[in-house]
Protein backbone atom coordinates (compact mmCIF):
# COMPACT_ATOMS: atom_id res chain seq x y z
CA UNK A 1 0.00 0.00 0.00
CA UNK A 2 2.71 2.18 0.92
CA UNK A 3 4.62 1.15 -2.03
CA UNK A 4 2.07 2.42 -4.36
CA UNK A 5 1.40 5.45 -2.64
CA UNK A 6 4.76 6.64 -3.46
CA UNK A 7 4.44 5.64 -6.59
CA UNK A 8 1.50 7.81 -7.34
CA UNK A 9 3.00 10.65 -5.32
CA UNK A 10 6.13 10.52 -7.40
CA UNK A 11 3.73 10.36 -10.76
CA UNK A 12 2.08 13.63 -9.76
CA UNK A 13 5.07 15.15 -8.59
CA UNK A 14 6.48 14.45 -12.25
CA UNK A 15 7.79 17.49 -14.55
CA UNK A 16 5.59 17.08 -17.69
CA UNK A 17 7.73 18.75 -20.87
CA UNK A 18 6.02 21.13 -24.00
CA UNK A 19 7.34 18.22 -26.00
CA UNK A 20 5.81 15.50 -24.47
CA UNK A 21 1.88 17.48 -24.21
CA UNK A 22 2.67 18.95 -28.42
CA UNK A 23 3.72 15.61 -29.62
CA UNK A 24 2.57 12.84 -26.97
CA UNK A 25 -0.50 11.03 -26.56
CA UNK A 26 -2.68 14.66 -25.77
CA UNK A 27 -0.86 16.12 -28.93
CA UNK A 28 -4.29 16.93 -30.54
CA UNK A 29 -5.74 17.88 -27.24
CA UNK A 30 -2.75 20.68 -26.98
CA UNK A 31 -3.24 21.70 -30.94
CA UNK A 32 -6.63 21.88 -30.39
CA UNK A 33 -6.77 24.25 -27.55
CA UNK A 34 -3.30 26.33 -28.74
CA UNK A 35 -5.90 26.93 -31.89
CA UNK A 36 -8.54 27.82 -30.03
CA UNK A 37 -6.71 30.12 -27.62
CA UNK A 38 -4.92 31.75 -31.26
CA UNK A 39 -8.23 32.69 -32.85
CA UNK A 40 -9.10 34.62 -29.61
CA UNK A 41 -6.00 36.23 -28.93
CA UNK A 42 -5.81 37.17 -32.31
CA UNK A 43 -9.05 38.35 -32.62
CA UNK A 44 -8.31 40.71 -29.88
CA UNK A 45 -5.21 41.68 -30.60
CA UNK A 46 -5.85 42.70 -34.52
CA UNK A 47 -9.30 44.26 -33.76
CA UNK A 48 -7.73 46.62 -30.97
CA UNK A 49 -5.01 47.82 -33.46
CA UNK A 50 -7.53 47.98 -36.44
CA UNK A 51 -10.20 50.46 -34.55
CA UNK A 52 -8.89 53.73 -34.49
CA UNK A 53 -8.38 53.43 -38.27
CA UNK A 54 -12.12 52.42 -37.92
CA UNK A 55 -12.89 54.72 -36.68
CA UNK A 56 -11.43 57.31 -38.90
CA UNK A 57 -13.06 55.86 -41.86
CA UNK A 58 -16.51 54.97 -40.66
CA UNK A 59 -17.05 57.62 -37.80
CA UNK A 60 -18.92 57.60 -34.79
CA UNK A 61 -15.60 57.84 -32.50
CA UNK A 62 -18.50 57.31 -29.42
CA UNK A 63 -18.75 54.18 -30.29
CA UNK A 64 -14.35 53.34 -30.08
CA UNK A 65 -15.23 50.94 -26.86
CA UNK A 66 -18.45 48.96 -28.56
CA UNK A 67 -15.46 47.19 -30.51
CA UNK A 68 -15.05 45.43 -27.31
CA UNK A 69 -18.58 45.84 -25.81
CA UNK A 70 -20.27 44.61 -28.77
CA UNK A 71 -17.98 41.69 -28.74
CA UNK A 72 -18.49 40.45 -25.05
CA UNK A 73 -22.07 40.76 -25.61
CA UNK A 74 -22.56 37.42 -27.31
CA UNK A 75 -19.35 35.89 -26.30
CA UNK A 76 -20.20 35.71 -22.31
CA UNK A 77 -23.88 33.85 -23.83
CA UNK A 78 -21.68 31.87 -25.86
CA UNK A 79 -19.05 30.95 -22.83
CA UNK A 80 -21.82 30.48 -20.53
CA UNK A 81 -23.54 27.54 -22.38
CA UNK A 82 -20.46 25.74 -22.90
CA UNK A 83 -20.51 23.52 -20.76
CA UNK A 84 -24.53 22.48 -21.24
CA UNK A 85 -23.75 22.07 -25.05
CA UNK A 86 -20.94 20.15 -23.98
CA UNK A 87 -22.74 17.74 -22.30
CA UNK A 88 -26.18 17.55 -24.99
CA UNK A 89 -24.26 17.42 -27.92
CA UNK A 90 -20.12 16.63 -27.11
CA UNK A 91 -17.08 18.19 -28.15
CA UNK A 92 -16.62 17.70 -31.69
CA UNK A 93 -19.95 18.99 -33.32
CA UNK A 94 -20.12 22.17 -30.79
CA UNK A 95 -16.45 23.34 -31.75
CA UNK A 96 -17.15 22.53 -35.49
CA UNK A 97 -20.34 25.16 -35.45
CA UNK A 98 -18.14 27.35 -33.19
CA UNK A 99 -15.59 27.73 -35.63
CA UNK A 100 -18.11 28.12 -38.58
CA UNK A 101 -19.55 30.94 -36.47
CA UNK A 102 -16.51 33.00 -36.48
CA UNK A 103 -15.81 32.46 -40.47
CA UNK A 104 -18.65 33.72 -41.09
CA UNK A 105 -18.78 36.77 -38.65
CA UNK A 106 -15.17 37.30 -39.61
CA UNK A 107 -16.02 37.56 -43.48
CA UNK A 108 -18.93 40.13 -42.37
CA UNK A 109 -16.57 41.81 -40.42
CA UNK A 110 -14.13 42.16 -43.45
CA UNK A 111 -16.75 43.11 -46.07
CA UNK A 112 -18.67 45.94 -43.64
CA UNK A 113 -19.95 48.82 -45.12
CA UNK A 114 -21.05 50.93 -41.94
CA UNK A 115 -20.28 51.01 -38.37
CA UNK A 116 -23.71 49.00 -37.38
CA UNK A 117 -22.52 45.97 -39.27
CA UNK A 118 -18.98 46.13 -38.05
CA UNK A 119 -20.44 46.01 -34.70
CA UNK A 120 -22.73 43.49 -35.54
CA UNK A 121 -20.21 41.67 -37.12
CA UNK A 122 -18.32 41.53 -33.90
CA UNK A 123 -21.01 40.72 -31.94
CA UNK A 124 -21.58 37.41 -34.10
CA UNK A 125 -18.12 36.42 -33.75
CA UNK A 126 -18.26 37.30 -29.76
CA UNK A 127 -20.80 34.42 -29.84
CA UNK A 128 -18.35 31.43 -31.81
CA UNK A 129 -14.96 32.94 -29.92
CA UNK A 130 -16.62 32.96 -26.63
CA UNK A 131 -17.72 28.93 -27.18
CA UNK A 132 -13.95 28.20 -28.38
CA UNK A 133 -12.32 29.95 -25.23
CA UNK A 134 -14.68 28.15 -22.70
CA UNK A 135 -14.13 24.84 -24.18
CA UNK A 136 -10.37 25.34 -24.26
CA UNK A 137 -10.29 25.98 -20.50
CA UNK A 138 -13.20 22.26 -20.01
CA UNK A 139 -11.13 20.41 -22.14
CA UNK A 140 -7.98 21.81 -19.52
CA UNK A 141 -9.80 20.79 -16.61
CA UNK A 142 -11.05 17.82 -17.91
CA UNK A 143 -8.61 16.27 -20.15
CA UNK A 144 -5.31 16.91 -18.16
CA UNK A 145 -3.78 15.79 -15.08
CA UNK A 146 -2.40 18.27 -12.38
CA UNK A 147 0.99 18.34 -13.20
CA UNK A 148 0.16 18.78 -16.74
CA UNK A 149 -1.58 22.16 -16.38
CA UNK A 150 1.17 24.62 -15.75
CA UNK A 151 3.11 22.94 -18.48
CA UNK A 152 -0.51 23.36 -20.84
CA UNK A 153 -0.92 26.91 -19.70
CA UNK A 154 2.72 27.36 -20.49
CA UNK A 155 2.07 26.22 -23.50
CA UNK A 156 -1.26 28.85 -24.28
CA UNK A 157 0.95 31.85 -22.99
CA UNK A 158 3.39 31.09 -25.87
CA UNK A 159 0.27 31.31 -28.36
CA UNK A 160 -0.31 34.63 -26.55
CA UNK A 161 3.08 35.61 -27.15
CA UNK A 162 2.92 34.71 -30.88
CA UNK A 163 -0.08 36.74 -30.95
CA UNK A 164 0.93 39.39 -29.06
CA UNK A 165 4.37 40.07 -31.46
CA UNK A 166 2.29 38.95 -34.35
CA UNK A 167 -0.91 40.24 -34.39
CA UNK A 168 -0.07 44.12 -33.98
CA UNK A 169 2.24 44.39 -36.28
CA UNK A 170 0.58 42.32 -38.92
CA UNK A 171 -2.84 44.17 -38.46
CA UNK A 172 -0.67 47.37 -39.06
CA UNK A 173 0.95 46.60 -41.76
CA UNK A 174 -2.04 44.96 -43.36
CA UNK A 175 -3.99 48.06 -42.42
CA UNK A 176 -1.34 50.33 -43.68
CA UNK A 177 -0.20 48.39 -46.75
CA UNK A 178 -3.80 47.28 -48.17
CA UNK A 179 -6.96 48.48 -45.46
CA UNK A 180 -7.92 47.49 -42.43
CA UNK A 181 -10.71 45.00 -43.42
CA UNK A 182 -7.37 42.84 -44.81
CA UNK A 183 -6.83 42.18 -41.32
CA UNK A 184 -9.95 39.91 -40.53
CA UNK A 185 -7.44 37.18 -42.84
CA UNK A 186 -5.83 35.49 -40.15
CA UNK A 187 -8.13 35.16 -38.16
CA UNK A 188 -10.35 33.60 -41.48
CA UNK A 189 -7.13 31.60 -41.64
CA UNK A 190 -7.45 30.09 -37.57
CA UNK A 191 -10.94 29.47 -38.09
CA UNK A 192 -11.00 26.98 -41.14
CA UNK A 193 -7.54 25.60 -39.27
CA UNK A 194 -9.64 24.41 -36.33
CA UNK A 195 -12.85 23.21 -38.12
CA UNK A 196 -10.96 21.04 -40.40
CA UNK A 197 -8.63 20.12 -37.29
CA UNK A 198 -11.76 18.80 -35.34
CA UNK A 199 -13.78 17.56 -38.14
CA UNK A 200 -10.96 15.14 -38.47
CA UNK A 201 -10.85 14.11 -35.12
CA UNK A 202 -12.01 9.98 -35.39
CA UNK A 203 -12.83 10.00 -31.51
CA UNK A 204 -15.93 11.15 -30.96
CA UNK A 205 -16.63 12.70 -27.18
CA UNK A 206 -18.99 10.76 -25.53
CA UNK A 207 -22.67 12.96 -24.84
CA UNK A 208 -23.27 13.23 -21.51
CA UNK A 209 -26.96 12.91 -20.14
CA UNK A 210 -28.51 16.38 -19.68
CA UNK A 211 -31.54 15.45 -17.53
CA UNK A 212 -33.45 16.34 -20.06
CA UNK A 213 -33.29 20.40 -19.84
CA UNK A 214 -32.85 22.17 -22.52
CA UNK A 215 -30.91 24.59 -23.18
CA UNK A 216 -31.22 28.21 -20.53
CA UNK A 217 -32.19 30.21 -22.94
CA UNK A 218 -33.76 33.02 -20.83
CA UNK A 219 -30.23 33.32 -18.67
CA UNK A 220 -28.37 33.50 -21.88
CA UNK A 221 -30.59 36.30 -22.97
CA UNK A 222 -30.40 37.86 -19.79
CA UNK A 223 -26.87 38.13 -19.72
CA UNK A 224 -26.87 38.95 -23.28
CA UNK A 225 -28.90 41.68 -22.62
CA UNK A 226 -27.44 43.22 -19.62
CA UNK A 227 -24.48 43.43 -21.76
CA UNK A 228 -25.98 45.30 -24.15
CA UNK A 229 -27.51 48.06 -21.58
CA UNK A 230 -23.50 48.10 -20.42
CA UNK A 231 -22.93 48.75 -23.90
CA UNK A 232 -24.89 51.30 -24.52
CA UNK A 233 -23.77 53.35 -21.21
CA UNK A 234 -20.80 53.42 -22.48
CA UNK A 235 -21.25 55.02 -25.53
CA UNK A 236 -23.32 57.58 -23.66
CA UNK A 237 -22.59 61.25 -23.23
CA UNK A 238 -25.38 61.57 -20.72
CA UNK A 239 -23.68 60.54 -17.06
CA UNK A 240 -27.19 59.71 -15.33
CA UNK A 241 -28.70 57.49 -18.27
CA UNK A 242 -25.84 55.69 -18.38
CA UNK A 243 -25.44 55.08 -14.42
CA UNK A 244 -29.31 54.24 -15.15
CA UNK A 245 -28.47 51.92 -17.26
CA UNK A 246 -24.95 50.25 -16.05
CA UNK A 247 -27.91 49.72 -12.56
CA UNK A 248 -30.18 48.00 -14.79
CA UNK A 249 -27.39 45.47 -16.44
CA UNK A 250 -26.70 44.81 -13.11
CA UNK A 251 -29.68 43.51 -11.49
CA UNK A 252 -30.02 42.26 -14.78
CA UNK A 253 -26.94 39.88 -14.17
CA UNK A 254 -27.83 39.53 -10.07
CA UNK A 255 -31.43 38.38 -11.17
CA UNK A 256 -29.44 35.75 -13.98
CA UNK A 257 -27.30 34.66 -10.83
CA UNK A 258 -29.93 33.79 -8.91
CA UNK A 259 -31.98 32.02 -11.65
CA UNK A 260 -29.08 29.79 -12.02
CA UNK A 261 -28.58 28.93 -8.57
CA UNK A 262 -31.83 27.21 -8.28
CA UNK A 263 -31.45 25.37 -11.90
CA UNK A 264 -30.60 21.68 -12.28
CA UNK A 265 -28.55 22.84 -15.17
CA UNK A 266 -26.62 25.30 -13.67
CA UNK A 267 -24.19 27.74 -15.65
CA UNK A 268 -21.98 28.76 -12.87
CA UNK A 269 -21.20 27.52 -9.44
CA UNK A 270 -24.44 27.39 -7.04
CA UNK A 271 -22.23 29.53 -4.48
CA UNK A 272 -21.28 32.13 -7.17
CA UNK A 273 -22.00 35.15 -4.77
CA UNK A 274 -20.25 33.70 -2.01
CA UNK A 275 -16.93 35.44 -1.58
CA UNK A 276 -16.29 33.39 1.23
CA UNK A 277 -15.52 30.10 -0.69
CA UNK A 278 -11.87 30.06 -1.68
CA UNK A 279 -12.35 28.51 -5.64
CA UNK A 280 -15.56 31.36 -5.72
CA UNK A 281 -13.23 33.99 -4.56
CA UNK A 282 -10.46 33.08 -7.05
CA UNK A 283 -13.00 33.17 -9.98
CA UNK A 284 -13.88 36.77 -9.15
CA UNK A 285 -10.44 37.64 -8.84
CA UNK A 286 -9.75 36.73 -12.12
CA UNK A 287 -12.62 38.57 -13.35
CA UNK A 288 -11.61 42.28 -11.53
CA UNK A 289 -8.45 42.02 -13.15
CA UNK A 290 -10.23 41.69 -16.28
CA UNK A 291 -12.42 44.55 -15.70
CA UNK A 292 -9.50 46.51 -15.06
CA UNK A 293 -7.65 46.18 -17.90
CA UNK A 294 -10.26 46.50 -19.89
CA UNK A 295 -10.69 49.92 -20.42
CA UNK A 296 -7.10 50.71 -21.45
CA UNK A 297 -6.45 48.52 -23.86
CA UNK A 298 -9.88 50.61 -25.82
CA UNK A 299 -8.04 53.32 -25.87
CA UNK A 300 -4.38 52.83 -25.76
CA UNK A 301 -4.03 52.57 -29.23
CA UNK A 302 -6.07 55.60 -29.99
CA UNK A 303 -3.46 57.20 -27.62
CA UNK A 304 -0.22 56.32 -29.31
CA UNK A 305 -1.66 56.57 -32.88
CA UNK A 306 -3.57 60.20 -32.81
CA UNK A 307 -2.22 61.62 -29.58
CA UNK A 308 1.54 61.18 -30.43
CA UNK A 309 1.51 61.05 -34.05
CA UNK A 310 2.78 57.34 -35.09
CA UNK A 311 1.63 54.72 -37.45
CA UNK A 312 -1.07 51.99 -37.44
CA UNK A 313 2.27 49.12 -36.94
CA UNK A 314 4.00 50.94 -34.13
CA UNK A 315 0.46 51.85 -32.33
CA UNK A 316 -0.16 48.13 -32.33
CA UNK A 317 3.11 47.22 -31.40
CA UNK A 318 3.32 49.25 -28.15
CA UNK A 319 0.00 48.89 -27.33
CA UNK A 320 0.70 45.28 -27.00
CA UNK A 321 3.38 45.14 -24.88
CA UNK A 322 0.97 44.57 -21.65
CA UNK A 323 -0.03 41.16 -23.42
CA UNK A 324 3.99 40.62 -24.14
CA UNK A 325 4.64 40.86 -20.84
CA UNK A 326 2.04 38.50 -19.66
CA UNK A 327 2.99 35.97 -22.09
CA UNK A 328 6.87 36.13 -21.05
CA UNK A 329 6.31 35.98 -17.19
CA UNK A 330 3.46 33.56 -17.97
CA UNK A 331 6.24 31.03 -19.71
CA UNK A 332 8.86 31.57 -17.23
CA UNK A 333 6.93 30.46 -14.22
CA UNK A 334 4.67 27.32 -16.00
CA UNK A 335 7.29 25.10 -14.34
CA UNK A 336 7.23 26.54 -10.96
CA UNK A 337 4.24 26.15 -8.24
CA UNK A 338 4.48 25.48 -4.16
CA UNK A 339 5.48 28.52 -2.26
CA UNK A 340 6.43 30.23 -5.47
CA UNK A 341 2.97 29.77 -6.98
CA UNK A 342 1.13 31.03 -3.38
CA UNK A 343 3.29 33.74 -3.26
CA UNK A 344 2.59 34.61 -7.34
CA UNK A 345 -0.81 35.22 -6.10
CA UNK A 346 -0.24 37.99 -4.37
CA UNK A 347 2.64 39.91 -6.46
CA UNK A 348 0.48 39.21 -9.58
CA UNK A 349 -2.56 41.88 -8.54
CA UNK A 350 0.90 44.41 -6.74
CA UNK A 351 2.15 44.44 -10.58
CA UNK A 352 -1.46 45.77 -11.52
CA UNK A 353 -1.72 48.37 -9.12
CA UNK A 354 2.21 49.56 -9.37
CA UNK A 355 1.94 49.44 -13.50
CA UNK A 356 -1.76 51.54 -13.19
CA UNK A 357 -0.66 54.27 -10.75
CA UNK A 358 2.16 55.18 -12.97
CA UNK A 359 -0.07 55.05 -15.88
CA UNK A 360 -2.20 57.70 -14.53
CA UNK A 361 0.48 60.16 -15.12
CA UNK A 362 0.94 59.65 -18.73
CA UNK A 363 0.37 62.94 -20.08
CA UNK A 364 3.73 63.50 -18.50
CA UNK A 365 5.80 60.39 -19.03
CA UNK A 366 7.90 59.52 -22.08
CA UNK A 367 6.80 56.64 -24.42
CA UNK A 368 9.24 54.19 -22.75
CA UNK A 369 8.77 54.93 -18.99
CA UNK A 370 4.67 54.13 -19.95
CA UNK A 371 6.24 51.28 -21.74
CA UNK A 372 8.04 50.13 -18.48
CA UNK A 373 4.46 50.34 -16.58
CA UNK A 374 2.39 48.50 -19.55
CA UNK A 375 4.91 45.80 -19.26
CA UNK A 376 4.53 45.88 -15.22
CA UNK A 377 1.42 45.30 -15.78
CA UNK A 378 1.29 42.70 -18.01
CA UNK A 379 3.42 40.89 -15.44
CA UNK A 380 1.13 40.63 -13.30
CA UNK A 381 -1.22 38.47 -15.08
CA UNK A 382 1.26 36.51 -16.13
CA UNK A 383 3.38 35.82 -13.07
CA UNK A 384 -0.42 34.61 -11.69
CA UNK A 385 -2.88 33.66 -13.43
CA UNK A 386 -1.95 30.50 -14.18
CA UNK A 387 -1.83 30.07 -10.50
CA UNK A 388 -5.15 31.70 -9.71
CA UNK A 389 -6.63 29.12 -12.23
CA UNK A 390 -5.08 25.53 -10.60
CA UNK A 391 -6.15 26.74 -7.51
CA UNK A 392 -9.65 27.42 -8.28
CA UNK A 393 -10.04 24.09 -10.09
CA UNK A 394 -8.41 22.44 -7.24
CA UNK A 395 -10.58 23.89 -4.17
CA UNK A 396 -13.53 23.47 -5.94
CA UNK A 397 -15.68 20.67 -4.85
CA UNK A 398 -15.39 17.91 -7.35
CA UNK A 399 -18.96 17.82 -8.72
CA UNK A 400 -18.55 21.59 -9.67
CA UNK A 401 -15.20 21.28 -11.52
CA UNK A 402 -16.24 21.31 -15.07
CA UNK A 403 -18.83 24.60 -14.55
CA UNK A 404 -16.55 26.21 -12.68
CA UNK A 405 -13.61 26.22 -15.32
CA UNK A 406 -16.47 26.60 -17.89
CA UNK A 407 -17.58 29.82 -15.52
CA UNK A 408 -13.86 31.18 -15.30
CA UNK A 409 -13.86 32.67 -18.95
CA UNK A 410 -17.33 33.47 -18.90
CA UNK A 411 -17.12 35.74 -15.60
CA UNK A 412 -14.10 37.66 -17.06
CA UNK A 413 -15.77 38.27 -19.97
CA UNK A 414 -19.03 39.74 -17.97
CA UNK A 415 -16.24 41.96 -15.36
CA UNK A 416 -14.53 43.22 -18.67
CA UNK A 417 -17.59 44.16 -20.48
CA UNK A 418 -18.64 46.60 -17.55
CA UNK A 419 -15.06 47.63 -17.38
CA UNK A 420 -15.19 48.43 -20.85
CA UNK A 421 -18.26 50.15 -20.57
CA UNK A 422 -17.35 52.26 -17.13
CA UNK A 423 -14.01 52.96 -19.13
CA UNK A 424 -16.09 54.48 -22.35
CA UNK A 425 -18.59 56.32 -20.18
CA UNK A 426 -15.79 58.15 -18.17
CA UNK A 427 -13.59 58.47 -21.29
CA UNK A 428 -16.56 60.42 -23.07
CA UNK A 429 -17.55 62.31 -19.89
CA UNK A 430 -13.72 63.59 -19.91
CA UNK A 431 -14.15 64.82 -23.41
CA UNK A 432 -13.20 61.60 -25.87
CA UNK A 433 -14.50 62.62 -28.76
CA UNK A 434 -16.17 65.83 -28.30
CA UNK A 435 -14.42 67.50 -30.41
CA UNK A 436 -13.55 65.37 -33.39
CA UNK A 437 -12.00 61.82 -33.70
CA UNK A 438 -8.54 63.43 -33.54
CA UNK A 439 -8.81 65.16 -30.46
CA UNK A 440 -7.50 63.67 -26.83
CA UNK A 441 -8.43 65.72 -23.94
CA UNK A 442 -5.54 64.87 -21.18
CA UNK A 443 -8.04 63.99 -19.00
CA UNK A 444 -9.30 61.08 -20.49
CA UNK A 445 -6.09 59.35 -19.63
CA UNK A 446 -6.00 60.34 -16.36
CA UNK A 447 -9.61 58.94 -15.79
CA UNK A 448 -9.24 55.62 -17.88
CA UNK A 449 -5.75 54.95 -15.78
CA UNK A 450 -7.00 56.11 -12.65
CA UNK A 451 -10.30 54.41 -12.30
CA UNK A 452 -7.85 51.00 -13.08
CA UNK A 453 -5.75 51.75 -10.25
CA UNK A 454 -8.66 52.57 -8.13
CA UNK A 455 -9.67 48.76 -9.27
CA UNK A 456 -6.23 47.13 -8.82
CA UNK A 457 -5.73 47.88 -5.36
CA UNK A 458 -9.62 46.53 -4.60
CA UNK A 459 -7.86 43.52 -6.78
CA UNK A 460 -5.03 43.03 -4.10
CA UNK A 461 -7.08 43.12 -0.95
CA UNK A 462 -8.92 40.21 -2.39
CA UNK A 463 -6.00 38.48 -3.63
CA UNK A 464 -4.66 38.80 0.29
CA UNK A 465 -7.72 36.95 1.35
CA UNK A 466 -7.79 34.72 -1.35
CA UNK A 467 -4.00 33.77 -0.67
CA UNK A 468 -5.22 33.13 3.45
CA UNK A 469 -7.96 30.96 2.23
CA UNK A 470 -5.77 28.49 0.25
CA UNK A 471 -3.02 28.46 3.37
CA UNK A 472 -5.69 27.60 5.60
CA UNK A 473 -7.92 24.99 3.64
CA UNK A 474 -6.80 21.34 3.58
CA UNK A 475 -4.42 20.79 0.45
CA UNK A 476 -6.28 19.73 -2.72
């Protein structure tokens, strides 16, 4: 007895390699979600560097953060019922439509005429991307064993990194070589990559019973909804419609909350409001560093391009360096955990609030010191989120597992839509856009960066708490 239990410690304990997860027995597992994880990082990443040249062309410089608004609005519905259309239909046929979903919002996107069917055209692909990202993180949790999901998160900061030196600078020079619409290709490209890679897959996932309920429409359109209000606030001039309306996506969400904690086919974890559960806690961590780092990236490139003059490829580049940074410090720790990991949790969310304070001052830094803070920044996701994320799973209770890693993406993408949206509303209110798409009131900085700061160190009183909870529970 003791013999094997040594045996099995020393098999957990074991260093999994990159190698052995790209090229080993989970090879298409790893493909599969490095794809998956591409198509959304480059979505994201060629998107924010096409929009101010958007902008420019089609107008409405209001509507800069519905690129991103628009976009969550169908991809936290899509997230959400991952893990039911998981379990009705399997793997294979939901990431096929998934994938079709996003060629064909992606072509929209490319052929748009107007500013409402850009946005719609975002929307639509909100809705496949969000399914993709949700099942990369269930097939994670579901398909790999603890000691091989560092390594596999490893593994999707490296796609981030290719994306992150990639994406940018192809957008701009796609944008500034032929137009911007020539930078919906790669992601056309990623798309049809994944849907032929998992229409060839032989092995088809096994359907899981469903008891029978179909699918929660009326939370989806809830949330969908509530999204939209967000959306709209932020495009608004008008500070008490849109606190109006940022009140009504809220209860909005509350009342979706509490429709799903008395489902049998539950969305998120029944506990979700409970910040007093450690894996609950951790979820909502993740999602506050979302919402603060959503508003700068909506503007940062508007910043760099207009403000100080440069082109659509060095706008991109810069404003990418956050994502750099988190893919770096991401690779460089997949191999650690222990002590190191715990004490990741706590200088991750310290980065954020450092790299935002200095931020708020950038009317008066030079390009490089903001450079130095973006990357800060950055750092701090990537020093611990991989962290954050294997110690949710782990202190979850074990019948929850698979909707709370199915809830991780979708929460983040519900904190950074109304960090998006706060980030637009108090952008405008400071003057974005009142004059003209070509004119940056210094205040709107100030107020973007600020409000982020204000929201990083709310980030690292949680983390504190968070980091408590997992000395004190019994080790997973």
């Amino acid at each position: 007895m003791q013999l094997a239990s040594d045996e099995t410690l020393r098999e957990v304990r074991r260093k999994v390699s990159w190698i052995e997860l790209l090229f080993g027995a989970k090879a298409r597992i790893t493909w599969t979600i490095s794809i998956g994880c591409a198509i959304h990082a480059f979505g994201w990443f060629l998107v924010s560097t096409i929009m101010p040249s958007v902008i420019l062309q089609l107008g409405k410089p209001q509507l800069l953060s519905w690129g991103t608004t628009a976009f969550l609005a169908l991809s936290i519905p899509g997230s959400a019922s991952a893990g039911y259309l998981k379990g009705r239909f399997g793997i294979r046929p939901v990431l096929m439509a998934a994938a079709a979903i996003v060629i064909v919002a992606t072509s929209l996107g490319l052929v748009a005429p107007n500013m409402t069917v850009f946005l719609l055209a975002r929307a639509i692909q909100g809705l496949g991307d969000g399914m993709v990202l949700a099942f990369c993180y269930i097939i994670v949790s579901e398909a790999m064993e603890p000691q091989e999901m560092n390594p596999a998160f490893g593994i999707l900061a490296v796609v981030w990194a290719v994306a992150t030196l990639i994406g940018p600078g192809l957008g701009g020079l796609l944008t500034d070589w032929f137009s911007w619409r020539m930078a919906f290709m790669p992601m056309l490209i990623l798309s049809a990559l994944l849907l032929v890679l998992v229409a060839t897959e032989r092995r088809m996932p096994r359907k899981v019973d469903s008891n029978g309920t179909g699918l929660p429409f009326g939370r989806l359109a809830t949330l969908a909804i509530a999204i939209g209000a967000v959306s709209v606030a932020g495009a608004g001039e008008t500070g008490i419609l849109a606190v109006v309306l940022l009140g009504v996506a809220l209860a909005l969400v509350l009342y979706c909350f509490h429709l799903d904690h008395h489902s049998a086919q539950r969305l998120f974890p029944r506990h979700l409001l409970s910040l007093r559960r450690t894996s609950i806690l951790g979820v909502w961590i993740l999602g506050f560093m979302f919402a603060s780092d959503s508003g700068p990236p909506i503007y940062m490139t508007y910043f760099i391009q207009v403000g100080h003059g440069t082109s659509v490829f060095f706008a991109g580049q810069f404003a990418a360096i956050t994502a750099l940074a988190w893919s770096v410090a991401a690779i460089a720790v997949s191999h650690r955990g222990g002590s190191f990991g715990r004490a990741m949790l706590l200088t991750g969310p310290a980065c954020l609030l450092a790299g935002f304070a200095a931020l708020f001052f950038w009317q008066h830094l030079p390009l490089a010191v903001s450079g130095i803070a973006m990357a800060v920044i950055g750092s701090g996701f990537g020093l611990s989120y991989a962290f954050f994320t294997e110690q949710i799973i782990a202190h979850a209770p074990e019948t929850e597992r698979d909707v709370t890693a199915g809830a991780i993406p979708t929460l983040e993408s519900t904190c950074a839509a109304f960090g998006a949206a706060i980030a637009g509303l108090l952008g405008n209110l400071a003057g974005f856009g009142g004059f003209g798409a070509r004119d940056i009131p210094p205040a709107v900085p100030m107020t973007v960066f600020g409000s982020s700061a204000l929201g990083a160190a709310f980030i690292l009183f949680c983390a504190w708490r968070f980091w408590r909870g997992i000395r004190a529970a019994p080790r997973p």
